[in-house]
C-alpha atoms as a PDB file:
ATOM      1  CA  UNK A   1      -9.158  -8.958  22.495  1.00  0.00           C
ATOM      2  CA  UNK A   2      -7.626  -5.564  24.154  1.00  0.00           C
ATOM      3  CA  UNK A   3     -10.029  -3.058  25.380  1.00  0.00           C
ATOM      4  CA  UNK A   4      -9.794  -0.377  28.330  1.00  0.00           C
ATOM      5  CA  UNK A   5     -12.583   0.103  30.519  1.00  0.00           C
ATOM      6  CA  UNK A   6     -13.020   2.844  32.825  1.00  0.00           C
ATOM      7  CA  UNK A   7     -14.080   2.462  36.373  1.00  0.00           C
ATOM      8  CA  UNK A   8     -14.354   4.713  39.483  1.00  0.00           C
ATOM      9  CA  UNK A   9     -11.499   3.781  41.128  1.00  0.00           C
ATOM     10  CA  UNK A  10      -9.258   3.624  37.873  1.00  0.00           C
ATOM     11  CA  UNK A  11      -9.526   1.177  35.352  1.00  0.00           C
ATOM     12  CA  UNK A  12      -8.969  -2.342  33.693  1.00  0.00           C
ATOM     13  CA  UNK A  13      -6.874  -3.141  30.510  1.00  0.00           C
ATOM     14  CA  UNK A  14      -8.858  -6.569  29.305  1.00  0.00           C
ATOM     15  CA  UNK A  15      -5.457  -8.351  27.684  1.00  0.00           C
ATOM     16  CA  UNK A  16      -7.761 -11.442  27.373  1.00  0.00           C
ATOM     17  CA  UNK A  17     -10.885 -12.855  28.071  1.00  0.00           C
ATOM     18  CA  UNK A  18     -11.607 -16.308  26.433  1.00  0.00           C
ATOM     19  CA  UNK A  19     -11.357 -19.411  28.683  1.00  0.00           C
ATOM     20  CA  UNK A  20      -9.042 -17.630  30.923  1.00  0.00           C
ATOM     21  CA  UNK A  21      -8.874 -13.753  31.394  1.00  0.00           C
ATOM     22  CA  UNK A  22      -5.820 -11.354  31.826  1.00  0.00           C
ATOM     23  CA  UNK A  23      -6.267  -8.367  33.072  1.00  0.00           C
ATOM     24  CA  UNK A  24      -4.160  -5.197  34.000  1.00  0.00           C
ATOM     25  CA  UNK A  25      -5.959  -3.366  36.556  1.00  0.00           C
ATOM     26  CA  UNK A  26      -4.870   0.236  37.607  1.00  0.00           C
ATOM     27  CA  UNK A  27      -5.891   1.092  41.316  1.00  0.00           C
ATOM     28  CA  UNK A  28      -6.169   5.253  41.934  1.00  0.00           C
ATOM     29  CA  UNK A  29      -5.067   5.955  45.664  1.00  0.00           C
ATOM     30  CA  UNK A  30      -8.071   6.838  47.732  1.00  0.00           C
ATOM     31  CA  UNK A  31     -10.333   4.722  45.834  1.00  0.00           C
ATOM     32  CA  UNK A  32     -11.572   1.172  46.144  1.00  0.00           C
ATOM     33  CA  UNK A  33     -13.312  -0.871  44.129  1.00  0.00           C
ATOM     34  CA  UNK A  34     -16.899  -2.627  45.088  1.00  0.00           C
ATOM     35  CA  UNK A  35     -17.199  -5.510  47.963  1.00  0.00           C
ATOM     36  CA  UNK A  36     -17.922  -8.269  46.016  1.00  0.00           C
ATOM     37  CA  UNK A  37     -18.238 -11.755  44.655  1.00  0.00           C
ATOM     38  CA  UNK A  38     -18.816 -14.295  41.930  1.00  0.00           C
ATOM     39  CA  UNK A  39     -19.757 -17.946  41.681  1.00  0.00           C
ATOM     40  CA  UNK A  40     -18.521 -19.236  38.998  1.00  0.00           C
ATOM     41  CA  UNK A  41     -14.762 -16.864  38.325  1.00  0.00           C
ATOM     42  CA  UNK A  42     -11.945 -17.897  40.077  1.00  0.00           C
ATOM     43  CA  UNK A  43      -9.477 -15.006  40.895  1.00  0.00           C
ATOM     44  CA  UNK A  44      -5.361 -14.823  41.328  1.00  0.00           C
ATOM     45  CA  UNK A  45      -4.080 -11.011  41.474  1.00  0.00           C
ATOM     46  CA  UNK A  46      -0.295 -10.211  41.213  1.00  0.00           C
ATOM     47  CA  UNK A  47       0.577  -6.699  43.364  1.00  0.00           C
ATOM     48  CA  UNK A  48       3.138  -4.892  40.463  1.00  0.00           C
ATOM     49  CA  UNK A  49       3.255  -1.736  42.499  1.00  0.00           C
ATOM     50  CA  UNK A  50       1.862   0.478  44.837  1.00  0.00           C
ATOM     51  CA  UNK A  51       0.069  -0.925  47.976  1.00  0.00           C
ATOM     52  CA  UNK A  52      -3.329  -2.385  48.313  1.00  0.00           C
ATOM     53  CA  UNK A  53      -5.523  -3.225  51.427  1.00  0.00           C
ATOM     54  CA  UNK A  54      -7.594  -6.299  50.397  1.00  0.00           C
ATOM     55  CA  UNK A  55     -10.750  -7.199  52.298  1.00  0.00           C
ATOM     56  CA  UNK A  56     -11.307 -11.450  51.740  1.00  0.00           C
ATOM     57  CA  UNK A  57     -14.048 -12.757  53.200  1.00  0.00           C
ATOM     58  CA  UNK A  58     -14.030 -11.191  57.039  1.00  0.00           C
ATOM     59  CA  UNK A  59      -9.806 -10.834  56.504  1.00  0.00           C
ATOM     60  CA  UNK A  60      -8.088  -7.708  56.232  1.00  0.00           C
ATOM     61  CA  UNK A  61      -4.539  -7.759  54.615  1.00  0.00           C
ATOM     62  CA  UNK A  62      -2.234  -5.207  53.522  1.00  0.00           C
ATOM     63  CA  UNK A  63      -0.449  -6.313  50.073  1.00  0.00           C
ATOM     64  CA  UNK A  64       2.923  -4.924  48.855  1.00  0.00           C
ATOM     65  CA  UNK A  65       4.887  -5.588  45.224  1.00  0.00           C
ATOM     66  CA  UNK A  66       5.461  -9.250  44.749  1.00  0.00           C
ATOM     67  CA  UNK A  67       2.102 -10.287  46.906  1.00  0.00           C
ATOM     68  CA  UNK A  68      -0.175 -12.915  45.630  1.00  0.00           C
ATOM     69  CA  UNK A  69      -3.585 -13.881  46.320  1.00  0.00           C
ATOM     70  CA  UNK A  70      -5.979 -16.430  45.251  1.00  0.00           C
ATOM     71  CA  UNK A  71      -9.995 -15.492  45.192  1.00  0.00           C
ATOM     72  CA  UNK A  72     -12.166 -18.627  44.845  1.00  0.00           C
ATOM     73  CA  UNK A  73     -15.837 -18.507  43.638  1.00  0.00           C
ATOM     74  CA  UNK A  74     -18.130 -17.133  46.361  1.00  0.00           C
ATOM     75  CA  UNK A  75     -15.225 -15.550  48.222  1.00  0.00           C
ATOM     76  CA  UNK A  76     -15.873 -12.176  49.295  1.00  0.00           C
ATOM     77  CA  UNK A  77     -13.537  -9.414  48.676  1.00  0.00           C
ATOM     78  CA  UNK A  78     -12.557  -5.842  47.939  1.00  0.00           C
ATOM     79  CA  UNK A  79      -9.335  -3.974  47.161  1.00  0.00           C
ATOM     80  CA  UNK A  80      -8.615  -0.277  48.538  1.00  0.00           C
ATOM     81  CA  UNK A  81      -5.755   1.738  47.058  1.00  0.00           C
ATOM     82  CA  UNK A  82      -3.560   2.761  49.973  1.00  0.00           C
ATOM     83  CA  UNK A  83      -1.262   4.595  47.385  1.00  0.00           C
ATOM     84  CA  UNK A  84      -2.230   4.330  43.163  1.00  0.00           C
ATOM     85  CA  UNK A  85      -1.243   0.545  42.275  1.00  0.00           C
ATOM     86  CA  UNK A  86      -1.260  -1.586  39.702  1.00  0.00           C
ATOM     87  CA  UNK A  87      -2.554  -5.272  39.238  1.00  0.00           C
ATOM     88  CA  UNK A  88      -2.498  -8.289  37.432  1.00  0.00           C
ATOM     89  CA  UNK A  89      -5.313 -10.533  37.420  1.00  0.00           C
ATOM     90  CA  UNK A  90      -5.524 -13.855  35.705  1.00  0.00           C
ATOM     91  CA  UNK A  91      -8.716 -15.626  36.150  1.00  0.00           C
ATOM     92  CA  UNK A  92     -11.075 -17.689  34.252  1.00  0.00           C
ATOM     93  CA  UNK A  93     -13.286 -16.073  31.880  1.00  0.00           C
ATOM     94  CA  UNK A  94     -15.163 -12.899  32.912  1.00  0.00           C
ATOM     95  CA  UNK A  95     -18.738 -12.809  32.595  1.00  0.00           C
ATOM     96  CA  UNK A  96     -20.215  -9.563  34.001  1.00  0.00           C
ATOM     97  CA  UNK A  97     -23.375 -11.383  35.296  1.00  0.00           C
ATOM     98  CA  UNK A  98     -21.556 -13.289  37.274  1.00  0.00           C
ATOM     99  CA  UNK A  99     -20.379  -9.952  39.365  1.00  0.00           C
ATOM    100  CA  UNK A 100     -22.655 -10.100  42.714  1.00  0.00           C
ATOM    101  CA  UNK A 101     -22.199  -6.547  44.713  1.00  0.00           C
ATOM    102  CA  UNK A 102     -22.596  -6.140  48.123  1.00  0.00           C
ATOM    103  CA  UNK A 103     -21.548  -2.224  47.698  1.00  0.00           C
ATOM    104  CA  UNK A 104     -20.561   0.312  45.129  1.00  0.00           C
ATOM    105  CA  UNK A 105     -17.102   1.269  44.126  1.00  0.00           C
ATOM    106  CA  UNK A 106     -15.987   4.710  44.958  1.00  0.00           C
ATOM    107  CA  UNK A 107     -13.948   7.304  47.282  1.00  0.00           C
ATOM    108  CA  UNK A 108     -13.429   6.057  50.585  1.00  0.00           C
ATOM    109  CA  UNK A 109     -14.822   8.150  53.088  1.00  0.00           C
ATOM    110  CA  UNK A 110     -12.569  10.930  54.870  1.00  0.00           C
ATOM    111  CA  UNK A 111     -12.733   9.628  58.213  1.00  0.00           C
ATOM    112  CA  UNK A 112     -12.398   6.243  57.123  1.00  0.00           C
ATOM    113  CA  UNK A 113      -9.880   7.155  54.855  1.00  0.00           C
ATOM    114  CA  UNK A 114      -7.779   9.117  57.956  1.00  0.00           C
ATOM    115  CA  UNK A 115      -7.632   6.084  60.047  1.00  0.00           C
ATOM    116  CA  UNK A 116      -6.414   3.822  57.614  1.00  0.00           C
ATOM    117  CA  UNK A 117      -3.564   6.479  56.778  1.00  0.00           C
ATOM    118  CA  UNK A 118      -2.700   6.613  60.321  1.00  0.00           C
ATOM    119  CA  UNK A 119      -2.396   2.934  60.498  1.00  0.00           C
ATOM    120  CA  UNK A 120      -1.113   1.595  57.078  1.00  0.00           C
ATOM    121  CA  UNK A 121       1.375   4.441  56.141  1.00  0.00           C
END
């Protein structure tokens, strides 16, 4: 199963989603996607390229190519694209109900946006 699905911060290129899920997950600079969780999917992301700030839990952490993370069930998190990136996620299967938002995905404010220029680049 291949499919493309658009989101606001880029999109997600669904190599697989049976008992485990593959994903390819394009990141647009500027954007990030919603703060979030789920309680039964269990998350690993692979940084190809560009750089991502990843909010886990009440952790803030800058990833560069080659970074790995693990997301467990109930873990909070959120990725904003500090440049356009791209991602790999393998995870078990994908259910969207099981996608619990704290906040929507979008643009991240200017001023917000400013300060974490003036830090992270």
């Amino acid at each position: 199963m291949s499919k493309i699905v658009p989101k606001v911060w880029g999109e997600e290129h669904w190599l697989v989603n049976r008992e485990y899920c593959g994903k390819r997950l394009l990141l647009k600079e500027g954007f990030r996607c919603s703060r979030h969780f789920h309680k039964i999917k269990h998350e690993t992301f692979y940084l190809l390229s560009g750089r991502v700030l990843l909010e886990l839990g009440e952790e803030t952490m800058l990833l560069e190519p080659g970074a790995v993370v693990e997301i467990t069930p109930g873990a909070v998190h959120r990725f904003t694209g500090l440049a356009a990136s791209e991602i790999i996620e393998f995870s078990t299967h994908h259910m969207d109900e099981d996608s619990y938002r704290e906040t929507e995905s979008g643009t991240v404010p200017p001023a917000e946006w400013a300060a974490l220029c003036k830090r992270y680049r």
